[in-house]
Protein backbone atom coordinates (compact mmCIF):
# COMPACT_ATOMS: atom_id res chain seq x y z
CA UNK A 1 159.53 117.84 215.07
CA UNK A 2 160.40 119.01 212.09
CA UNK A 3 160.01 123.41 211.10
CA UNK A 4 159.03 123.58 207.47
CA UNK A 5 158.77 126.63 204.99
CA UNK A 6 157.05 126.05 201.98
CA UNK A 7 157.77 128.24 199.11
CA UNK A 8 154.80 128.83 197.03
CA UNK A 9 152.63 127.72 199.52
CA UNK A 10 150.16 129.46 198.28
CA UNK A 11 150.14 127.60 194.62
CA UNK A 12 148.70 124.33 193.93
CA UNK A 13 151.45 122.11 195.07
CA UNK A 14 152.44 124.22 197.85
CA UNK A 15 148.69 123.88 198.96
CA UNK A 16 148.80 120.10 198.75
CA UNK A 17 151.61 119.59 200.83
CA UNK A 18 150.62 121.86 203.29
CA UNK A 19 146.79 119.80 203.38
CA UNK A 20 148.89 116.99 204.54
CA UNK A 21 151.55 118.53 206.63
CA UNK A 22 148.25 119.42 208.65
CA UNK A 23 147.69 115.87 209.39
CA UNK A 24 150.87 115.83 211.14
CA UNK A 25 151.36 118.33 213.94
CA UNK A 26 154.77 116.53 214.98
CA UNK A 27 155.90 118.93 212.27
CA UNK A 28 155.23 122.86 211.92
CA UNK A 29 155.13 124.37 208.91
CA UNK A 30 155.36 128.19 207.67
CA UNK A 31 154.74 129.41 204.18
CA UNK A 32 156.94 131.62 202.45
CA UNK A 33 155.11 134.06 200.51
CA UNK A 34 155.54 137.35 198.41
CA UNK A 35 152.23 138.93 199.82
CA UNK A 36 150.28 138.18 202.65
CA UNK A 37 148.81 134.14 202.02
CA UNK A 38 144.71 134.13 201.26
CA UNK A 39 142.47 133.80 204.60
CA UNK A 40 141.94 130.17 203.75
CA UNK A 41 145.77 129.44 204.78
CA UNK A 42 145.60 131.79 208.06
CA UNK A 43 145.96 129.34 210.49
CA UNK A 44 149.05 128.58 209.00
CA UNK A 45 152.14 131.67 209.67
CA UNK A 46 152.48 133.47 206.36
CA UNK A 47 156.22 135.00 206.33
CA UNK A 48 156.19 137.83 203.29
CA UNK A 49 159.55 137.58 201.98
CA UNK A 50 161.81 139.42 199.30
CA UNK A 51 163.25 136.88 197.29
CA UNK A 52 165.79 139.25 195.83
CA UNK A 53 167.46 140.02 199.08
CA UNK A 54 169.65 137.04 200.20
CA UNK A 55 170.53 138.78 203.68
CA UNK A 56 167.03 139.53 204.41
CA UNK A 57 165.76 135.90 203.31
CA UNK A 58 169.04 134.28 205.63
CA UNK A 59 167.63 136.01 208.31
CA UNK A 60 164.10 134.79 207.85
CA UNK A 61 164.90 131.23 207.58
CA UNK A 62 167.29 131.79 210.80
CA UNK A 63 164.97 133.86 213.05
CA UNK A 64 162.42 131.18 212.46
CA UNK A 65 164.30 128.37 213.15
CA UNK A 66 163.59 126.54 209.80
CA UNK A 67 165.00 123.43 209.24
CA UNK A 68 163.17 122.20 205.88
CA UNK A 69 162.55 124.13 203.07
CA UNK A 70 160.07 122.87 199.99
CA UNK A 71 160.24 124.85 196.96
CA UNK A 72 156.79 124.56 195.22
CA UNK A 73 157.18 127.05 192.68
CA UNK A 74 155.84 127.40 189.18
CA UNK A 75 157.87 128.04 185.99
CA UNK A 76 156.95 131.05 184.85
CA UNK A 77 158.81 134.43 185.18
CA UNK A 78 161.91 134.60 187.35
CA UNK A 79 160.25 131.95 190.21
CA UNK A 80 163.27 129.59 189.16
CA UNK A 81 165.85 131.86 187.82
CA UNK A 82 165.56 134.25 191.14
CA UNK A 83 163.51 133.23 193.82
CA UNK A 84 164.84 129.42 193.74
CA UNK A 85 167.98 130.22 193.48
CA UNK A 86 168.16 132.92 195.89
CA UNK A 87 166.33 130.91 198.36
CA UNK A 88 169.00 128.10 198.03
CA UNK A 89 171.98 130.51 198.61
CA UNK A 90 169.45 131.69 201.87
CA UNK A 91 168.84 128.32 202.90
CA UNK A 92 172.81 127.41 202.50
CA UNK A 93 173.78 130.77 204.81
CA UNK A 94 171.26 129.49 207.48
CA UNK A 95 172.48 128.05 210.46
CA UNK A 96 169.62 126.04 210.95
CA UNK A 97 168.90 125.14 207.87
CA UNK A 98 169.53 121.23 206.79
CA UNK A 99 167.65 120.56 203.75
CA UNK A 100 166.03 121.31 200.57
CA UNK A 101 163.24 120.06 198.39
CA UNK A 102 164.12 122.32 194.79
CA UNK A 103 160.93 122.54 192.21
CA UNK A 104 160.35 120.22 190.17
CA UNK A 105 157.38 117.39 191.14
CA UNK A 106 157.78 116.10 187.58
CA UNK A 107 159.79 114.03 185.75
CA UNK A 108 163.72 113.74 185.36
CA UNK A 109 163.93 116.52 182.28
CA UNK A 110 166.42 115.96 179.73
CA UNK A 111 169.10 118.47 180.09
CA UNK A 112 168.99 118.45 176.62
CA UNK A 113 165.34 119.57 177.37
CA UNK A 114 167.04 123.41 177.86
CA UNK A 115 166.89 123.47 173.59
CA UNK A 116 162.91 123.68 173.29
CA UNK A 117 162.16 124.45 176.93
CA UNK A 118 164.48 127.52 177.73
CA UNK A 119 162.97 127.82 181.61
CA UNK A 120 164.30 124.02 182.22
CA UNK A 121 168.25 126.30 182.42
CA UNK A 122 167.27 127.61 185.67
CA UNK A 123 165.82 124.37 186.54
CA UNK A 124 169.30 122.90 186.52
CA UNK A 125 171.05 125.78 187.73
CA UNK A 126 169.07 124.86 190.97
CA UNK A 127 170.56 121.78 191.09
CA UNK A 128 173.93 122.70 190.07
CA UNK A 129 173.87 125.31 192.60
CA UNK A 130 172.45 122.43 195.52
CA UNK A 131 175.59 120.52 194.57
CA UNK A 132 177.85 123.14 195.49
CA UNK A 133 176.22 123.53 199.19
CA UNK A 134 176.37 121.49 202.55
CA UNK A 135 172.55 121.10 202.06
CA UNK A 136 171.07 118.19 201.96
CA UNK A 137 168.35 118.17 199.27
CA UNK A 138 166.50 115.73 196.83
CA UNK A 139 164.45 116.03 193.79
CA UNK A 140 160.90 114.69 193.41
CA UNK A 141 160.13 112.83 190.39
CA UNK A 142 156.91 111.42 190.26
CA UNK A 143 156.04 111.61 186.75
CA UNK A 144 152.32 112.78 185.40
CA UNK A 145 149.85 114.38 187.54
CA UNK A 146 146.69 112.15 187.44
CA UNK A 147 144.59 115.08 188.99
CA UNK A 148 144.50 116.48 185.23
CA UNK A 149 142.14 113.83 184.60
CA UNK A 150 139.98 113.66 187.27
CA UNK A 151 140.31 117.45 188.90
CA UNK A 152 137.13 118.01 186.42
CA UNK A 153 135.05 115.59 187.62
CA UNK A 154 131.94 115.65 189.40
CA UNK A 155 131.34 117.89 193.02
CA UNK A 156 132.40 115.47 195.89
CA UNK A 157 134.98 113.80 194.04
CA UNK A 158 138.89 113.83 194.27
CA UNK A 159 140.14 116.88 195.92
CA UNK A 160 142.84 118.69 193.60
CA UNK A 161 144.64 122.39 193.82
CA UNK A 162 145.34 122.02 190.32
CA UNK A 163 144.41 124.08 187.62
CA UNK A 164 142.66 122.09 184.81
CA UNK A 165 144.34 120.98 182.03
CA UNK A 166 143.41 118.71 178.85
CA UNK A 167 146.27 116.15 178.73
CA UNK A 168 145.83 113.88 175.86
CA UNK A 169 142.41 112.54 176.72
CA UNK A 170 139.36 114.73 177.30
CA UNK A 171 137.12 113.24 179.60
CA UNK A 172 134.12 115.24 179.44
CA UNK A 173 133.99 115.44 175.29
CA UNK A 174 135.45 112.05 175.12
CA UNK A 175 138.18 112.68 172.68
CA UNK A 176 141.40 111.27 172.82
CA UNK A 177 144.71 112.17 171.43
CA UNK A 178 147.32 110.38 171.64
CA UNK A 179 151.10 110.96 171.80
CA UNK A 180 152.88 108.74 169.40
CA UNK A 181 151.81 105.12 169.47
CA UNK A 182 150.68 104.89 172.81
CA UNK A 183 152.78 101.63 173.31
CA UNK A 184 155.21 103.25 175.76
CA UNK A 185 154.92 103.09 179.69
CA UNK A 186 154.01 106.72 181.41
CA UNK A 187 153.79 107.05 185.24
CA UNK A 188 150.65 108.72 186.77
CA UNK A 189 150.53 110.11 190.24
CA UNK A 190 147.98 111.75 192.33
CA UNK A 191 149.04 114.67 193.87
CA UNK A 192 148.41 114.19 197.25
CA UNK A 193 150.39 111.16 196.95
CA UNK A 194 153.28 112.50 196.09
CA UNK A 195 152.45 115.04 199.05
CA UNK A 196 151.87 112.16 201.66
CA UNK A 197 155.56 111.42 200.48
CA UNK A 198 156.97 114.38 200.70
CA UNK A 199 156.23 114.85 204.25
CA UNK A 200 156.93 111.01 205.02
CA UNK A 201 160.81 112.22 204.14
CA UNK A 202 160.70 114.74 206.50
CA UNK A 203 161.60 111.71 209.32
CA UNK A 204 163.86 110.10 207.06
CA UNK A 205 167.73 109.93 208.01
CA UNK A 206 169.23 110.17 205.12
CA UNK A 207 167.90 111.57 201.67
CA UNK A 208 168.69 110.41 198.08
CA UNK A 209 169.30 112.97 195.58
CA UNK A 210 166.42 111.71 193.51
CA UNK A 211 163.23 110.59 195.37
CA UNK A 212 160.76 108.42 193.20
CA UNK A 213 156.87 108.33 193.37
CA UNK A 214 154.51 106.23 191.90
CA UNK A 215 150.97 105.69 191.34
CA UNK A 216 150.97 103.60 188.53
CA UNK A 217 152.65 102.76 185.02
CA UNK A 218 150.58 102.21 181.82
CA UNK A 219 150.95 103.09 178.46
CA UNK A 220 148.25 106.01 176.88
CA UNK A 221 146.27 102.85 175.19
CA UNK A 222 145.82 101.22 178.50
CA UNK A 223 145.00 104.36 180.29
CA UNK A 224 142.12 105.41 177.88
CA UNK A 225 140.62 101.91 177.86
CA UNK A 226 140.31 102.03 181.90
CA UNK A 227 138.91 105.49 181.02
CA UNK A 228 136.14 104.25 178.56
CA UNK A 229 135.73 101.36 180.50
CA UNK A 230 134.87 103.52 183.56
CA UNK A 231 133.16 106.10 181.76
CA UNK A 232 131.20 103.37 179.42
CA UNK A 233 131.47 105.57 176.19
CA UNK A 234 134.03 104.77 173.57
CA UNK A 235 135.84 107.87 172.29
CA UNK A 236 137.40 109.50 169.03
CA UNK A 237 140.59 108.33 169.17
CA UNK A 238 143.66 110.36 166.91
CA UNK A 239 147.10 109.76 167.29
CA UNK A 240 149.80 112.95 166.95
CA UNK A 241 153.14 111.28 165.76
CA UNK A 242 156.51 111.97 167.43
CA UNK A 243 157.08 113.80 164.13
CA UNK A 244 154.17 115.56 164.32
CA UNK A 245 154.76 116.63 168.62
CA UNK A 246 158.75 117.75 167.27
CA UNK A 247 157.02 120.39 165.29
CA UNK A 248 155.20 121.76 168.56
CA UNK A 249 151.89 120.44 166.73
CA UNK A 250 148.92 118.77 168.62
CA UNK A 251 145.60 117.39 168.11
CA UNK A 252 143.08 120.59 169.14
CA UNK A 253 140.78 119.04 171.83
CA UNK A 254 137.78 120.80 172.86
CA UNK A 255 139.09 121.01 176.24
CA UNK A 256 141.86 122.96 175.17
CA UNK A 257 140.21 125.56 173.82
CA UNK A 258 138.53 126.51 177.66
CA UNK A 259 142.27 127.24 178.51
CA UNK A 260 143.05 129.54 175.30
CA UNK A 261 142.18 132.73 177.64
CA UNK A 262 144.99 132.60 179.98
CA UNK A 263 147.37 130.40 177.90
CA UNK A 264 147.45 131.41 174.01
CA UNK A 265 146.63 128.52 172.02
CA UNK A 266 150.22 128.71 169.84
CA UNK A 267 152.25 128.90 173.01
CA UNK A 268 149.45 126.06 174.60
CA UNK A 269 150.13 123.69 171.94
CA UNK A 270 154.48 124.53 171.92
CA UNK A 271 154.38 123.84 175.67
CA UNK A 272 151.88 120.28 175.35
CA UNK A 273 153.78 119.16 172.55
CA UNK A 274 156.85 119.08 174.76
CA UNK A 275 155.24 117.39 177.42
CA UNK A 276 153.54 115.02 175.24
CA UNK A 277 156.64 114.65 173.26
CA UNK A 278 158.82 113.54 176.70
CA UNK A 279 155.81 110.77 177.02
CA UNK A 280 156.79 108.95 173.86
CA UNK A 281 160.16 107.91 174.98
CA UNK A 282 160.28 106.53 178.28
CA UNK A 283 161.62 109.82 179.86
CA UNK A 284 157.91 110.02 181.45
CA UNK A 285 157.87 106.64 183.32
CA UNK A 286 159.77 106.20 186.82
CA UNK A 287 161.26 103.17 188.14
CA UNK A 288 160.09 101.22 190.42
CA UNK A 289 163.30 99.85 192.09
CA UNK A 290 164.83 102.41 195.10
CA UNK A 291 161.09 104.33 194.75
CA UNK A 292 159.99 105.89 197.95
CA UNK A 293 157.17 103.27 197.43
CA UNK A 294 159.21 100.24 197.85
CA UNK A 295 160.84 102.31 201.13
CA UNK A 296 157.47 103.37 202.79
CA UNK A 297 154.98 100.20 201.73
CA UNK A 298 152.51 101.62 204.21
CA UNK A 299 151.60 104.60 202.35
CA UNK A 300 149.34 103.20 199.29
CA UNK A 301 149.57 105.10 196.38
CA UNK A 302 145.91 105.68 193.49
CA UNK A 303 146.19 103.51 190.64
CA UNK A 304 144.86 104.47 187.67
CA UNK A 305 141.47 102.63 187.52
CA UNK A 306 140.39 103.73 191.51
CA UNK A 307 141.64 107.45 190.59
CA UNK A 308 139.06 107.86 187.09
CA UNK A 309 136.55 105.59 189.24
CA UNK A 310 136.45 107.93 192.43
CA UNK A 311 136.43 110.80 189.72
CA UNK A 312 133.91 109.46 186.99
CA UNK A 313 131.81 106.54 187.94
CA UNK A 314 128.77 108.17 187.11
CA UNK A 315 129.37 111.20 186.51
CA UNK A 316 129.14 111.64 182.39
C-alpha cells in the first residue's frame, strides 16, 4: 500500500487520478487542498494546507504518513512558482516521503519555451529544484489531451474533468484549422489513460525521470480525416503557417469564441498559438521506445479513431 497526496486534487487532473486511484484500494490517497475539497470528493480526506509555510506543510506530509505526492496543478498564478516548489522542499524535509510526480502532464517544453511562455521558468525551477533532493520523482509526458475533442460530445459519452477547449478542429461547427502543414506526427492521449498510468507507477521499483504515455501518433491531416470520417461531414479546412503561429496569430474558430469570457481572446489566441506552434515541430509527439506502454502492455491505451467514435458516432 501505497499513501498518496494529490495536490490539486480538486482540478481536473487531480480529479482524474483520484477516479482511478479509487479503483485501487491497495493504495490510499489524500488530497491536498487550499480550502475544504467540494462534497463530491468527501469520501476522500481533504487536508487544507498553506502552501507558503514549509514547516507547516513538512508536518502535514509527516503526520500523515505520505509516501507519494502528485502535483496536479494548473499554471496560472503562483501554483508553480510557490505552491510546487514549496511542496517539493516539504516533501524533501519529510521523513516519509519517497517520491514526487511535479506538474506537468504535457509535453517535454523547450526550455527555450521560457522566451514566449514566461510561467514554463517555474516549471523548470521544479525540476531543477527535484534534482537537488533525495526524492525520487518523474515527469509525465504524454503529449495532447484527446478529451479536448471529445469532452463536448454527446451525454453518456467519454467521461472528462476537463474544461473545454477548441484545439485546432471544432467538432461541433466542423471547422478545422490547422497548425502548419499538418504533415508532422502529434501524440494524443486520453486522460484517464495517462491516469491509469500514473497510479500503475505507484508499484513500480524504480522510476525514470521522464515517464512516457501514449495513445496514439498521427499527424493533424490524419486526425481530422478519422474525425470527418466518424462524424460523416467534411469540414472547412484553413491552415495557420508556422509564420503565421510565431506571431501569436490563429485561425478564429467558432468554438473559441464560447471561451472569450473567462480567457480574453488576445491572450486566448498568444497562449494557442504556442501550443499549436510546439505541434509543428515534433516537440508534441512522444516516443514510443522506453514508454510506460511498452513497460505495462496490459493497460491499453484510446486510439484516436475509438476515442472520436465513443465521443461522436452519432451524435452531430
Amino acid at each position: 500500500m501505497v499513501k498518496v497526496a494529490i495536490a490539486g486534487g480538486t482540478g481536473s487532473l487531480g480529479r482524474t487520478i483520484l477516479d482511478v486511484l479509487k479503483e485501487h484500494p491497495e493504495h490510499k490517497a489524500v488530497i491536498l487542498t487550499r480550502k475544504t475539497a467540494p462534497s463530491s470528493n468527501n469520501h476522500i480526506q481533504s487536508l487544507v494546507v498553506d502552501y507558503t509555510d514549509i514547516p507547516a506543510l513538512t508536518a502535514v506530509l509527516e503526520e500523515n504518513e505520505i509516501h507519494t505526492v502528485i502535483a496536479a496543478f494548473g499554471i496560472s498564478g503562483n501554483s508553480l512558482s510557490t505552491s510546487q516548489i514549496n511542496l517539493i522542499k516539504a516533501a524533501d524535509a519529510s521523513q516519509p516521503t519517497k517520491r514526487f510526480i511535479p506538474t506537468s502532464f504535457a509535453i517535454p517544453y523547450p526550455e527555450s519555451g521560457v522566451e514566449i511562455l514566461p510561467p514554463l521558468q517555474a516549471y523548470f525551477d521544479s525540476i531543477n529544484l527535484l534534482k537537488e533532493t533525495s526524492l525520487e520523482w518523474t515527469v509525465f509526458h504524454n503529449g495532447i489531451f484527446l478529451d479536448y475533442f471529445g469532452c463536448l460530445g454527446p451525454e453518456g459519452g467519454l467521461k472528462s474533468h476537463l474544461k473545454p477547449n477548441t484545439f485546432a478542429i471544432d467538432i461541433p461547427n466542423r471547422v478545422a484549422a490547422i497548425p502548419g502543414d499538418g504533415n508532422v506526427p502529434v501524440t494524443f492521449t486520453y486522460t484517464f489513460d495517462v491516469a491509469r498510468f500514473v497510479v500503475r507507477t505507484l508499484r513500480m521499483e524504480k522510476w525514470e525521470d521522464e515517464s512516457r504515455v501514449i495513445g496514439e501518433t498521427v499527424t493533424w491531416n490524419e486526425f481530422l480525416r478519422v474525425v470527418e470520417d466518424v462524424t460523416e461531414s467534411k469540414f472547412e479546412v484553413h491552415y495557420d503557417s508556422v509564420e503565421k503561429l510565431k506571431r501569436f496569430e490563429i485561425t478564429e474558430l467558432p468554438g473559441h469564441t464560447e471561451l472569450y469570457g473567462s480567457f480574453p481572446k488576445q491572450r486566448y489566441q498568444w497562449f494557442m498559438a504556442i501550443f499549436e506552434l510546439w505541434t509543428t515541430d515534433g516537440t508534441s509527439k512522444m516516443k514510443r521506445e522506453g514508454s510506460l506502454n511498452e513497460k505495462f502492455p496490459e493497460i491499453k491505451s484510446l486510439g484516436v479513431r475509438e476515442f472520436l467514435e465513443r465521443s461522436w458516432k452519432g451524435a452531430i
